[in-house]
Protein backbone atom coordinates (compact mmCIF):
# COMPACT_ATOMS: atom_id res chain seq x y z
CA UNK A 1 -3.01 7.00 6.32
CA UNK A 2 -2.09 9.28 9.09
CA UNK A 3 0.32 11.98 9.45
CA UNK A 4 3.18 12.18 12.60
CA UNK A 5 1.67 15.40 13.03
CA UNK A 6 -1.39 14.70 14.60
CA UNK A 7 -2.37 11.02 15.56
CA UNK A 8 0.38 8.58 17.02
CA UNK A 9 -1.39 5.63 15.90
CA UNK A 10 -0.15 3.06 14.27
CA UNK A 11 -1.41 3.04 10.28
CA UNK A 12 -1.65 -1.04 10.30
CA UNK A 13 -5.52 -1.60 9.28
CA UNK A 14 -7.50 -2.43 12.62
CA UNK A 15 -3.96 -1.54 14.91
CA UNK A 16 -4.87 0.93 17.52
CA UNK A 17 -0.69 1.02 19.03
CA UNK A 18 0.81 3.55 19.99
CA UNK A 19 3.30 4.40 16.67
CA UNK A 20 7.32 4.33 17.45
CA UNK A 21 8.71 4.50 13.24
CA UNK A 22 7.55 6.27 10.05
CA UNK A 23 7.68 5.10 7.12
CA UNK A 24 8.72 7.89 4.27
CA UNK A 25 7.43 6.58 0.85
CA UNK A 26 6.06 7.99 -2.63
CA UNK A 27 4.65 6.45 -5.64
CA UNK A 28 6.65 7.81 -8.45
CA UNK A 29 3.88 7.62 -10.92
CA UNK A 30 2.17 10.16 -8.91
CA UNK A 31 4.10 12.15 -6.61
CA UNK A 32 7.11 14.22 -7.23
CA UNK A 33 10.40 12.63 -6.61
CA UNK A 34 11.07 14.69 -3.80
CA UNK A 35 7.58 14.21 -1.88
CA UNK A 36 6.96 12.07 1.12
CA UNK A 37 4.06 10.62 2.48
CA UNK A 38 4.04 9.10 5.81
CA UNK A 39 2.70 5.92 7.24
CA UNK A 40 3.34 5.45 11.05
CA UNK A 41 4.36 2.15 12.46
CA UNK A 42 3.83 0.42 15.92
CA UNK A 43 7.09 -2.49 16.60
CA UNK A 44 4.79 -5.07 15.44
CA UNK A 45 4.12 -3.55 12.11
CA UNK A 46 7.18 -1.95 10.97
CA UNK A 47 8.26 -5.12 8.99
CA UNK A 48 5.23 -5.92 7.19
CA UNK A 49 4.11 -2.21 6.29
CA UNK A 50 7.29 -1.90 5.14
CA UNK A 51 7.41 -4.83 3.37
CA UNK A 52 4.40 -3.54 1.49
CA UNK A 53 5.87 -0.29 0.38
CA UNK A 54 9.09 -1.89 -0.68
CA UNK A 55 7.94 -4.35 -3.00
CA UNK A 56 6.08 -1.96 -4.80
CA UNK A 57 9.00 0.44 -4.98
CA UNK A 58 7.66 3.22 -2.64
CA UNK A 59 9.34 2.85 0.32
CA UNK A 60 12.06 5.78 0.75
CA UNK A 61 13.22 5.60 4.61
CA UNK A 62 12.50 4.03 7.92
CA UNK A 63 12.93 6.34 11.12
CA UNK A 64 12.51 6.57 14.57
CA UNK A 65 8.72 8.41 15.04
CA UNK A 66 11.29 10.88 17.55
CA UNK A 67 13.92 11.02 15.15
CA UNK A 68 11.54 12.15 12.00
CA UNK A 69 9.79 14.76 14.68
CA UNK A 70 13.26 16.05 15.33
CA UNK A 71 13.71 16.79 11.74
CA UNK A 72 9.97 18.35 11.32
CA UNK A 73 11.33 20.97 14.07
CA UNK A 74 14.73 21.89 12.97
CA UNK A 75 12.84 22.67 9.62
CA UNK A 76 10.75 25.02 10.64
C-alpha cells in the first residue's frame, strides 16, 4: 500500500494517521522468501492489519516506523 519511504500514512483503508509501525510481510506464492513488502500502521491499526497478514501467513515482523528507518540507513 505505501512504502516508509515516502508517505507516513497509515495503510488502513480510509485512515489518514500519521503511521508509528510497519508491517514486513510477503506472500510466498509470489514473492521470494527473502522479499518484504511494507504496510505502515497508525496505533489504532497495528492489531487488525496485522491480524490480516497473519492469518494468511504473510506477516514476517512488526517494528517501530523509527526503528525500520534506522535499518533502511545503516544499509545504505
Amino acid at each position: 500500500m505505501n512504502s516508509p519511504e515516502n508517505a507516513t500514512i497509515c495503510s488502513a483503508k480510509g485512515c489518514r494517521a500519521a503511521a508509528v509501525w510497519v508491517l514486513a510481510w510477503n506472500n510466498p506464492k509470489i514473492h521470494t522468501p527473502e522479499r518484504r513488502k511494507t504496510w505502515l500502521a497508525c496505533e489504532e491499526h497495528r492489531e487488525h492489519l496485522s491480524q490480516f497478514l497473519g492469518v494468511r501467513g504473510f506477516l514476517k515482523d512488526v517494528v517501530s516506523l523509527e526503528e525500520w528507518q534506522r535499518r533502511s540507513a545503516a544499509d545504505r
